[in-house]
N, C-alpha and C. Protein backbone atom coordinates (compact mmCIF):
# COMPACT_ATOMS: atom_id res chain seq x y z
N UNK A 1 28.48 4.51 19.71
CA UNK A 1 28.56 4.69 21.15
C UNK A 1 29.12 3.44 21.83
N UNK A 2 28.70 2.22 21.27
CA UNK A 2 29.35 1.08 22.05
C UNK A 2 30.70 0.94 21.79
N UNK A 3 31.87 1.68 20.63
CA UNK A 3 32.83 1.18 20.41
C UNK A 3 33.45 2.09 21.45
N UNK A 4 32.84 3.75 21.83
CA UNK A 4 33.55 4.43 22.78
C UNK A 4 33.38 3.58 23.91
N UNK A 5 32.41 2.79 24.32
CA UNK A 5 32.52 2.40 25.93
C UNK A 5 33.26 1.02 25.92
N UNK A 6 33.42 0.26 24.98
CA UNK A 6 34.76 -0.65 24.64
C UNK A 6 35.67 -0.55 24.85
N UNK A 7 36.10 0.48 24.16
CA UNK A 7 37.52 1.53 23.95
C UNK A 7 37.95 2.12 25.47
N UNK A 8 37.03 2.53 25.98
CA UNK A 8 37.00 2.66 27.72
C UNK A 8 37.26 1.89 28.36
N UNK A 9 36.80 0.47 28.41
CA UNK A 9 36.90 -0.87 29.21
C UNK A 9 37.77 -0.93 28.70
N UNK A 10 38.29 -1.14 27.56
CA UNK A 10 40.00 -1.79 26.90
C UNK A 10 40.70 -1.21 28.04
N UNK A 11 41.30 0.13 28.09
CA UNK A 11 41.80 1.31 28.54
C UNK A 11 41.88 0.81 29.97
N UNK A 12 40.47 0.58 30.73
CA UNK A 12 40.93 0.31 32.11
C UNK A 12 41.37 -0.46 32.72
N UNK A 13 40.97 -1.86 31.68
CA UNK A 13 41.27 -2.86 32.34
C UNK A 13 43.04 -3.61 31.61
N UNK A 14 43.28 -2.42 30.81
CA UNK A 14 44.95 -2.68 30.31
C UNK A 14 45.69 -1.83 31.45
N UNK A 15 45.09 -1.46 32.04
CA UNK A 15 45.89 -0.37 33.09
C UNK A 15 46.53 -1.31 34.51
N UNK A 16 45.78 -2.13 35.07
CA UNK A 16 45.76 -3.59 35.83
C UNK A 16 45.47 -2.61 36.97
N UNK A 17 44.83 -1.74 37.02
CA UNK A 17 45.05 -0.82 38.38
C UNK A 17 43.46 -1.62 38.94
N UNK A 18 43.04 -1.53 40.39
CA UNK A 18 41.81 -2.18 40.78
C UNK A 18 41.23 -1.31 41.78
N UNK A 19 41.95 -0.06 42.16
CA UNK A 19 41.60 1.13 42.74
C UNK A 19 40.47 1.56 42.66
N UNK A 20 40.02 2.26 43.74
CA UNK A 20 38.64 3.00 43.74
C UNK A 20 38.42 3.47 42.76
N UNK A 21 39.57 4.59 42.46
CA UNK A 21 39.33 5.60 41.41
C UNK A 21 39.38 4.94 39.98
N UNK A 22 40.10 3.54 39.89
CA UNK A 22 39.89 3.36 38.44
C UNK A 22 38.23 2.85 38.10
N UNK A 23 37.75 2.30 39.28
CA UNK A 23 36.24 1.69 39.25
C UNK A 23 35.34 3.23 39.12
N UNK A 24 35.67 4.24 39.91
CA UNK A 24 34.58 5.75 39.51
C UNK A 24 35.08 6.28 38.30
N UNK A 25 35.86 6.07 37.53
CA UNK A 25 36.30 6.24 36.19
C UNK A 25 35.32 5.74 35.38
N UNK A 26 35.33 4.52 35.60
CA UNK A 26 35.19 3.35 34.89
C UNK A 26 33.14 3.51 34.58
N UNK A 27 33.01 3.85 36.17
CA UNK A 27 31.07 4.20 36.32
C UNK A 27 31.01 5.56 35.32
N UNK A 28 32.00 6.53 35.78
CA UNK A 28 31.89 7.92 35.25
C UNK A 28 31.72 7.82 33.53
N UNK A 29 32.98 6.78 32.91
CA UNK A 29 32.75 6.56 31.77
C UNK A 29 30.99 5.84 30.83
N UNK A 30 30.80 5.22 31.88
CA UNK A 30 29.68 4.53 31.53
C UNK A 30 28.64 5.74 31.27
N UNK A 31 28.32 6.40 32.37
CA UNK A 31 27.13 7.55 32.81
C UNK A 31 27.45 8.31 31.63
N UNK A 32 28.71 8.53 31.02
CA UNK A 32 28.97 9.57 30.35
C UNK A 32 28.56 9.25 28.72
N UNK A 33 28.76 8.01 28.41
CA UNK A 33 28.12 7.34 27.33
C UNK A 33 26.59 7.33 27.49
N UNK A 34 26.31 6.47 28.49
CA UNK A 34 24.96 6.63 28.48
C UNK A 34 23.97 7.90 28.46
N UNK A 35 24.62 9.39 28.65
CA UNK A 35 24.45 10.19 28.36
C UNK A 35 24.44 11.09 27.03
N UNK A 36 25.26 10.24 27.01
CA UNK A 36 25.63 10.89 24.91
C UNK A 36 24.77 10.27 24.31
N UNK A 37 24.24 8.89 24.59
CA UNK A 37 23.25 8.13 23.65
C UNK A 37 21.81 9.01 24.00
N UNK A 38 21.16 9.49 25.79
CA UNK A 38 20.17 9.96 25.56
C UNK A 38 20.59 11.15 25.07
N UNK A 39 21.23 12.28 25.25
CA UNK A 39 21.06 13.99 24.03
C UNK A 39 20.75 12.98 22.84
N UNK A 40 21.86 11.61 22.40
CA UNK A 40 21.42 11.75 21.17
C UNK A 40 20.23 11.75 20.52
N UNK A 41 19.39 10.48 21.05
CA UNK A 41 18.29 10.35 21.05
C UNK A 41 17.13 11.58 20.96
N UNK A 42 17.40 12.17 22.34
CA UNK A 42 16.86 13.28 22.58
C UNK A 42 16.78 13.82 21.42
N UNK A 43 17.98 14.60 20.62
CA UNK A 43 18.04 15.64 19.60
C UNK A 43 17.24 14.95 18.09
N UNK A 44 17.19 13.80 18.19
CA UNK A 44 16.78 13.22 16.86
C UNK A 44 15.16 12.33 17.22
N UNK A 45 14.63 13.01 18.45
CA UNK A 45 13.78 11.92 18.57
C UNK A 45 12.36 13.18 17.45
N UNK A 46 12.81 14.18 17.45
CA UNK A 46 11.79 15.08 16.60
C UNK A 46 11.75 14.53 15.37
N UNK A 47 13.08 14.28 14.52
CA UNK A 47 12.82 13.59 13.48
C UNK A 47 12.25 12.47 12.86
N UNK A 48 12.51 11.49 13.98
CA UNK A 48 12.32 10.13 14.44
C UNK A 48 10.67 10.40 14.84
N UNK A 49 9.84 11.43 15.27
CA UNK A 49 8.83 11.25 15.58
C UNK A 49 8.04 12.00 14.32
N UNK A 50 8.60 12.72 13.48
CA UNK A 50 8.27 12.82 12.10
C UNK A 50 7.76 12.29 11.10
N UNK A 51 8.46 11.56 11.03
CA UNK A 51 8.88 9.95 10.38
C UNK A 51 7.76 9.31 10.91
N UNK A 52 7.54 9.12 12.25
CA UNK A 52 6.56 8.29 12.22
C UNK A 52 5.28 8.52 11.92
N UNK A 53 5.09 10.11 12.13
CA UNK A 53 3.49 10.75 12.11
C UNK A 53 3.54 10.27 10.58
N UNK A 54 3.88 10.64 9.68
CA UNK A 54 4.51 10.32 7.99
C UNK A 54 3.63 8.90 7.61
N UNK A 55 4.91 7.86 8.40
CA UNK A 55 4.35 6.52 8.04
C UNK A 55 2.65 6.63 8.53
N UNK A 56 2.09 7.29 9.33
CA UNK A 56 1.13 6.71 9.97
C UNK A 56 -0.17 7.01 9.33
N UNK A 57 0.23 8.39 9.07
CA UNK A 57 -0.60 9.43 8.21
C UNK A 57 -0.68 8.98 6.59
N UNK A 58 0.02 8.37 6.13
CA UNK A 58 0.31 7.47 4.76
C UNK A 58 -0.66 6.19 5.28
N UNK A 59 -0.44 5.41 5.73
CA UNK A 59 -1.34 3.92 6.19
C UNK A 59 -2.76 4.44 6.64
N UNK A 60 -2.79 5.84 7.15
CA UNK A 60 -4.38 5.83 7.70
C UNK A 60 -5.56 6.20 6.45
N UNK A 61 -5.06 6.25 5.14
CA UNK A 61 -5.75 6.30 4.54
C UNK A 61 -5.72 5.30 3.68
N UNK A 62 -4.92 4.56 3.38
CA UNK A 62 -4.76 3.02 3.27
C UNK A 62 -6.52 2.38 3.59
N UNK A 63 -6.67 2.05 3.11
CA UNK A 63 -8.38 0.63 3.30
C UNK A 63 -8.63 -0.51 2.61
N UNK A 64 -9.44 -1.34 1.92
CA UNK A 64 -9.58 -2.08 1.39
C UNK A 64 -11.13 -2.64 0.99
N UNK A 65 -10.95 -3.03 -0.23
CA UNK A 65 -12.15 -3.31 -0.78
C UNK A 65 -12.36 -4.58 -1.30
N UNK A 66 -13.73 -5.23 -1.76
CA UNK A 66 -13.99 -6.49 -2.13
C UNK A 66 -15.62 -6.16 -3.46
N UNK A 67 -14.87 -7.16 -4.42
CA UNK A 67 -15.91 -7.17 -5.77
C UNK A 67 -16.87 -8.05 -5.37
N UNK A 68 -17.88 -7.80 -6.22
CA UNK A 68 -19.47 -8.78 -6.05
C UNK A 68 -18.61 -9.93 -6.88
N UNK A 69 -17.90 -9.68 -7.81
CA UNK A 69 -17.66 -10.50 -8.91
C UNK A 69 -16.12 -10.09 -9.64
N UNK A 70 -15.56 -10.90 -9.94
CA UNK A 70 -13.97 -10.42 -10.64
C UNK A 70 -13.98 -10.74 -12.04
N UNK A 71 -14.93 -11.73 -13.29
CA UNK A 71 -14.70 -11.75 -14.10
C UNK A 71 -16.67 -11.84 -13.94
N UNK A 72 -16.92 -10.89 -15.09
CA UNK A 72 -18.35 -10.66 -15.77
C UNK A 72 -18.44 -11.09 -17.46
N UNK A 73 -18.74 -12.09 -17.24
CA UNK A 73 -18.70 -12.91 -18.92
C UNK A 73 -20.47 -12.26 -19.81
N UNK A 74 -20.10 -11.98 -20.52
CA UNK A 74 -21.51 -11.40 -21.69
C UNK A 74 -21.93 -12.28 -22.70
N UNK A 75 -21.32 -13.63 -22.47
CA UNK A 75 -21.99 -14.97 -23.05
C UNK A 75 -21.20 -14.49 -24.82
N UNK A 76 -22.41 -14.90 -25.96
CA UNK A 76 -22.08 -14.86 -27.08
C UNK A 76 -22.74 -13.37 -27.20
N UNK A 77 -22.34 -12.62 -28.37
CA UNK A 77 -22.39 -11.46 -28.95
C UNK A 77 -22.07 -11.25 -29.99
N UNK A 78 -22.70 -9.90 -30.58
CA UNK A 78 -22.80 -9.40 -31.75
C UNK A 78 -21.68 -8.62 -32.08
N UNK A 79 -20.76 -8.21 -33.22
CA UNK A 79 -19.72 -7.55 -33.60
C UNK A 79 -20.37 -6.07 -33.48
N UNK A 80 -19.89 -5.01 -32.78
CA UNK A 80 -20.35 -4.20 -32.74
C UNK A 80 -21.23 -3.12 -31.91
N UNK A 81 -21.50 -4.82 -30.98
CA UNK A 81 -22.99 -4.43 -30.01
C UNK A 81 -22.33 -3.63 -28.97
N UNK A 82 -23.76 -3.07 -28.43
CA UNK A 82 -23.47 -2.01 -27.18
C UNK A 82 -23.68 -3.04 -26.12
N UNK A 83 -23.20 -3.08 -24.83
CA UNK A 83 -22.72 -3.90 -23.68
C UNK A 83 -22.35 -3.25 -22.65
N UNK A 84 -23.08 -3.60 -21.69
CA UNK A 84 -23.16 -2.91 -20.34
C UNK A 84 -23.21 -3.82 -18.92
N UNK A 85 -22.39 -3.48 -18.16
CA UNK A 85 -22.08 -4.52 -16.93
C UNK A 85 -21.93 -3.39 -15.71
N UNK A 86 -22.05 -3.81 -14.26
CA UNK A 86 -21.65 -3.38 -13.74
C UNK A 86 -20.84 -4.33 -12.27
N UNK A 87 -19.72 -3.75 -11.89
CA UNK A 87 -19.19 -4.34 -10.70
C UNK A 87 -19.22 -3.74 -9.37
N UNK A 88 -20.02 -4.23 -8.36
CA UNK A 88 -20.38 -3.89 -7.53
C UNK A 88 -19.36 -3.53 -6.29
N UNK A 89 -18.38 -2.74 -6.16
CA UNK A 89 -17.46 -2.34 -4.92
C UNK A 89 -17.91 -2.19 -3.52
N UNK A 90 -17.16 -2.50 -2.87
CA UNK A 90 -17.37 -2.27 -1.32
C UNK A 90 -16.21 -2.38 -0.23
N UNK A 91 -16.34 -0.74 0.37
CA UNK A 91 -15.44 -0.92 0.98
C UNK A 91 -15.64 -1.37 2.49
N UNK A 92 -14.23 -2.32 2.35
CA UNK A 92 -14.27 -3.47 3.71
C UNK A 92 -13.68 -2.90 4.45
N UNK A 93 -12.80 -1.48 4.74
CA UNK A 93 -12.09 -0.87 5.66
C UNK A 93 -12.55 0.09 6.39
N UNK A 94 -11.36 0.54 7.28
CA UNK A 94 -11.51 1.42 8.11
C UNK A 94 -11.69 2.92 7.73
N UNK A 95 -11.25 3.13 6.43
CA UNK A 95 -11.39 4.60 6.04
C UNK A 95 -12.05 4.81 4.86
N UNK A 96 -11.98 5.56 4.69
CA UNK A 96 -13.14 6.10 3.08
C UNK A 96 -12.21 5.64 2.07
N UNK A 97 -12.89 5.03 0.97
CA UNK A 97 -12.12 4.04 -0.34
C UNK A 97 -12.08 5.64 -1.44
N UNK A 98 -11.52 5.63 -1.84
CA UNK A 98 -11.20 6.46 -3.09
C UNK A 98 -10.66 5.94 -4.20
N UNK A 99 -11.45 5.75 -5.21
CA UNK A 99 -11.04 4.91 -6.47
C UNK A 99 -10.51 6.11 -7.39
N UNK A 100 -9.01 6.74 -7.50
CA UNK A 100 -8.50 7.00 -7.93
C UNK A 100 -8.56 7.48 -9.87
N UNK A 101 -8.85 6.18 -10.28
CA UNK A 101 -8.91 5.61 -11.99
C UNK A 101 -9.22 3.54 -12.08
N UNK A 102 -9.45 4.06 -13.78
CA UNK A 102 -10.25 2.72 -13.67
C UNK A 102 -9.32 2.52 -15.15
N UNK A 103 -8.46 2.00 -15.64
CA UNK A 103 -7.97 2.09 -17.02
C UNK A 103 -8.83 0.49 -17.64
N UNK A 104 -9.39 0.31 -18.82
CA UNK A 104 -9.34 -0.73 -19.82
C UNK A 104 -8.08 -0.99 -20.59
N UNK A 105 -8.12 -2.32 -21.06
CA UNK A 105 -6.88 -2.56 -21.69
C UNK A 105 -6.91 -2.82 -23.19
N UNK A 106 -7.93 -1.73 -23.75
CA UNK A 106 -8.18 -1.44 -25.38
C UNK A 106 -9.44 -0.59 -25.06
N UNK A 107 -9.42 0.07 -26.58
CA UNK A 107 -10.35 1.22 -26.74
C UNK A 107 -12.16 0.58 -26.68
N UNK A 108 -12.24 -0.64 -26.75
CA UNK A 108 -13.41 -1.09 -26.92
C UNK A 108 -14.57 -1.09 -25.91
N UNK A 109 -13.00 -0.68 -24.60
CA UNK A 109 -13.93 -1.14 -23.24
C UNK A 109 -14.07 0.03 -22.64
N UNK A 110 -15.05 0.67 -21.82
CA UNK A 110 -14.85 2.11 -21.07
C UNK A 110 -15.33 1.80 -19.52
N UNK A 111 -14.54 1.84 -19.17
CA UNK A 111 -15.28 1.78 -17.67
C UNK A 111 -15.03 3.16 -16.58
N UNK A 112 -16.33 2.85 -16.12
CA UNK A 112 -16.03 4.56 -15.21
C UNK A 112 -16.65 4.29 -13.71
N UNK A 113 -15.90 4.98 -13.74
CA UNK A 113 -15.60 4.91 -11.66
C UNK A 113 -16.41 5.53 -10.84
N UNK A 114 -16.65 5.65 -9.65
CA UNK A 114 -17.40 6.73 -8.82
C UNK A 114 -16.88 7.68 -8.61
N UNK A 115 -17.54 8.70 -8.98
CA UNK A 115 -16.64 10.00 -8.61
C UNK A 115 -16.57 10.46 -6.79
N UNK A 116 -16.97 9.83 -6.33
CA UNK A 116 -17.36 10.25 -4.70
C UNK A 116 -16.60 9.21 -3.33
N UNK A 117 -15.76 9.58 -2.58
CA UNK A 117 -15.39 8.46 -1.70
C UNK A 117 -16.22 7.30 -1.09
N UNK A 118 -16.12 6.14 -1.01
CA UNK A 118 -17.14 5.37 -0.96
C UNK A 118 -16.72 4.98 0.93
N UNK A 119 -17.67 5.75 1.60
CA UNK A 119 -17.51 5.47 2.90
C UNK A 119 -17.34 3.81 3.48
N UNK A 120 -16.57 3.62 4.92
CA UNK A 120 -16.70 2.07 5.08
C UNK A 120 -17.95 1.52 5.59
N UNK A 121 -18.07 0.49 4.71
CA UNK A 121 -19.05 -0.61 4.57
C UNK A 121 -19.51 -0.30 3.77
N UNK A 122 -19.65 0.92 3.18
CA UNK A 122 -20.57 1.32 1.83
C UNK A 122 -20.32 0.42 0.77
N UNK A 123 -21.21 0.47 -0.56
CA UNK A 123 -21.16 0.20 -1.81
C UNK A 123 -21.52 1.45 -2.73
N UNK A 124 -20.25 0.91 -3.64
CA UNK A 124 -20.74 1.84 -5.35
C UNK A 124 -20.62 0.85 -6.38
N UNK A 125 -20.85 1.88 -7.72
CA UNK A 125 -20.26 0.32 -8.89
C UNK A 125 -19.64 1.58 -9.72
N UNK A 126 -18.72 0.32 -10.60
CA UNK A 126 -17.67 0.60 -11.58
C UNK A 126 -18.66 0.04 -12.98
N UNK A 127 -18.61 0.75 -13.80
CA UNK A 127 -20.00 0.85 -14.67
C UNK A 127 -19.19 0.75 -16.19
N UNK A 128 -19.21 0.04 -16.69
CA UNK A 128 -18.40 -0.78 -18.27
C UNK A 128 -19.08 -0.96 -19.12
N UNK A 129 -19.07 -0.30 -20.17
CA UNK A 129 -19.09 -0.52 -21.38
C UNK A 129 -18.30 -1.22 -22.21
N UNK A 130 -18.85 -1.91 -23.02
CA UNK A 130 -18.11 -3.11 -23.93
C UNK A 130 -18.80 -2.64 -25.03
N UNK A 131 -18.07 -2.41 -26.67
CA UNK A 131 -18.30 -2.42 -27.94
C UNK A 131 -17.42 -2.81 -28.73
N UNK A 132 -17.45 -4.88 -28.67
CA UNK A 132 -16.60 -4.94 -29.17
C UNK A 132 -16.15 -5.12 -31.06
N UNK A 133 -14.81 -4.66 -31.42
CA UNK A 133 -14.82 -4.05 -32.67
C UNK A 133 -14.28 -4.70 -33.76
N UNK A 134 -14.05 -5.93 -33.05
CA UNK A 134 -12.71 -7.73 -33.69
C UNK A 134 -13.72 -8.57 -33.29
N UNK A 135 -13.96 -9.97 -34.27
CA UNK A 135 -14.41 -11.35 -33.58
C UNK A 135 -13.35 -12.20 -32.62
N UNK A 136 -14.06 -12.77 -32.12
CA UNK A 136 -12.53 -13.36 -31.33
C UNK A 136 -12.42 -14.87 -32.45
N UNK A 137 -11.37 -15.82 -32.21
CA UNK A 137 -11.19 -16.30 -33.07
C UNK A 137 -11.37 -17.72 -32.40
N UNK A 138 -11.63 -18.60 -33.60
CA UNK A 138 -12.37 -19.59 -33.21
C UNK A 138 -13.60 -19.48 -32.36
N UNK A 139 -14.14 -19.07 -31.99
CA UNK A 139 -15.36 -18.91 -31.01
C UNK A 139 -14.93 -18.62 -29.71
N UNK A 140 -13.60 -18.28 -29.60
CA UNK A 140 -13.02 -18.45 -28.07
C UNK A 140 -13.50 -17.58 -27.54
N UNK A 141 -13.61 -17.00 -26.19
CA UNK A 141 -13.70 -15.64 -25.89
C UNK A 141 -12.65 -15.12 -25.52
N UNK A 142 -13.19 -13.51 -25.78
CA UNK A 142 -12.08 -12.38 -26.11
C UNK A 142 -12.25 -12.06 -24.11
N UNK A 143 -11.09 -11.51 -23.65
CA UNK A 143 -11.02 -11.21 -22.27
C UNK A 143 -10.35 -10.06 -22.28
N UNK A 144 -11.06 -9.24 -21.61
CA UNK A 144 -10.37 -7.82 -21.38
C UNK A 144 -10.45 -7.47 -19.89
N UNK A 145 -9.44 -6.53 -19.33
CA UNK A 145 -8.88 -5.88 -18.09
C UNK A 145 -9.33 -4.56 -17.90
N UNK A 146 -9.28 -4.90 -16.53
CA UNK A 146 -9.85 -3.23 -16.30
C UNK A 146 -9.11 -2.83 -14.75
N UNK A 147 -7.80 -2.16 -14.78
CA UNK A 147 -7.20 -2.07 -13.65
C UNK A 147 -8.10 -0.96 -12.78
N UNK A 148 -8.15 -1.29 -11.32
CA UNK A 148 -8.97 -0.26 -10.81
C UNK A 148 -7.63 -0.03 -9.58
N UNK A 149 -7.13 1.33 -9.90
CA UNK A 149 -6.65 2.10 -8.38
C UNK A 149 -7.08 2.54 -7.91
N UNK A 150 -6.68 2.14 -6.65
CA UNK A 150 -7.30 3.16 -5.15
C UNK A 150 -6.26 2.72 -4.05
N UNK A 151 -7.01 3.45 -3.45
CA UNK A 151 -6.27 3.82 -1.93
C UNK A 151 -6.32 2.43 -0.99
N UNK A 152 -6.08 1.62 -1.38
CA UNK A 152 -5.77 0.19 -0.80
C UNK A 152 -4.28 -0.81 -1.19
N UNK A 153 -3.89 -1.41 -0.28
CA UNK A 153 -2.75 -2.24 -0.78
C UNK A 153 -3.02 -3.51 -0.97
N UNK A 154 -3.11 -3.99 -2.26
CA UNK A 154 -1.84 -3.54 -3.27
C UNK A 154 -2.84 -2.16 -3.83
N UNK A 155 -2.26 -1.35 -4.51
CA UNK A 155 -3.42 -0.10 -5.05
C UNK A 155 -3.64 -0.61 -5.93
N UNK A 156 -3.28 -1.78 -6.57
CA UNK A 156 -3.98 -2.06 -8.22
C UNK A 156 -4.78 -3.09 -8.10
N UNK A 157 -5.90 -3.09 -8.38
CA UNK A 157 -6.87 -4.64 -8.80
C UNK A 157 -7.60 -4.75 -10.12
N UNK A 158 -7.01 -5.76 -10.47
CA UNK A 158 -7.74 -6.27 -11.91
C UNK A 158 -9.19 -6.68 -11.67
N UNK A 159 -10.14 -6.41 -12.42
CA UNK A 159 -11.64 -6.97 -12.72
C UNK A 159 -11.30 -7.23 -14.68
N UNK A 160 -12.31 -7.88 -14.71
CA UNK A 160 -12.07 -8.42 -16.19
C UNK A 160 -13.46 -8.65 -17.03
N UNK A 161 -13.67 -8.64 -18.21
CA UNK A 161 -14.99 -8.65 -18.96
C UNK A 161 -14.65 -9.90 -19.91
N UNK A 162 -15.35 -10.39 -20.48
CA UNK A 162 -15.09 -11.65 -21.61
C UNK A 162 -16.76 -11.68 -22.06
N UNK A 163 -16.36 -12.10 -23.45
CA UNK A 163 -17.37 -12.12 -24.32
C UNK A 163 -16.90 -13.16 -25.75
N UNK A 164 -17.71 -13.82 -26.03
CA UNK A 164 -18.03 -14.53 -27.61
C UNK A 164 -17.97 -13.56 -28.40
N UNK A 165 -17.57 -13.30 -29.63
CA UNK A 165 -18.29 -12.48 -30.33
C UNK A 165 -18.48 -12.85 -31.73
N UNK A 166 -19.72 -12.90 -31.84
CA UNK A 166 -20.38 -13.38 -33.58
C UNK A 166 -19.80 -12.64 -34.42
């Protein structure tokens, strides 16, 4: 739209005319652009207001949460042993938290999620099992992951388990 009302001013003012009529041209051209920009608007503001319900309706379920704890250490241990922890969630937002999935990062670890939206300010826990099935080496400890998604940005958060194991 701005190159037509350019293209207009070029036009009038190459003409050298300073006449009434080239100045109600000149308004007429303007009104007439500025008219094409509101239909345009107009015709696309449905889409444009689409789009936004979209973005908004996407972010309103967006929230955020905070751990009691991000790494739960089980000291020294037995090859084999049964091991149980839990991490205490809470959601810090405006809308109901939905923990999606909870993946471990080997078969040793199981962790399981709340099955129920955890209203805001509420608390639940993410409930882990550890049986681990390798010593770690040298006495070091072994550290394992436990990605938890949900309905928060970033959607992924790591919590983590570590253990000795005899």
């Amino acid at each position: 739209m701005k190159v037509q009302l350019g293209l207009c001013l070029v036009l009038l003012a190459s003409c050298g005319e300073s006449t009434d009529n080239s100045k109600k041209e000149y308004y007429s051209a303007i009104e007439a652009t500025d008219t094409n920009q509101k239909e345009y608007l107009d015709e696309n503001a449905e889409g444009l207001s689409q789009a936004e319900k979209e973005l908004e309706e996407a972010n309103e379920g967006t929230t955020t949460l905070k751990f009691d704890k991000m790494l739960h250490s089980f000291g020294k241990i037995k090859l084999q042993s049964e091991n149980d922890c839990e991490f205490k969630v809470t959601n810090t937002g405006k809308s109901n938290l939905v923990i999606s999935d909870v993946q471990a990062s080997c078969g040793c670890t199981t962790p399981q999620k709340p099955e129920k939206p955890i209203p805001p300010g509420k608390s639940d826990v993410i409930k882990v099992h550890f049986k681990p099935s390798s010593q770690s080496v040298d006495g070091q400890p072994l550290e394992k992951t436990i990605t938890v998604t949900a309905n928060t940005d970033p959607r992924m958060t790591i919590i983590k388990i570590q253990a000795v194991v005899l």
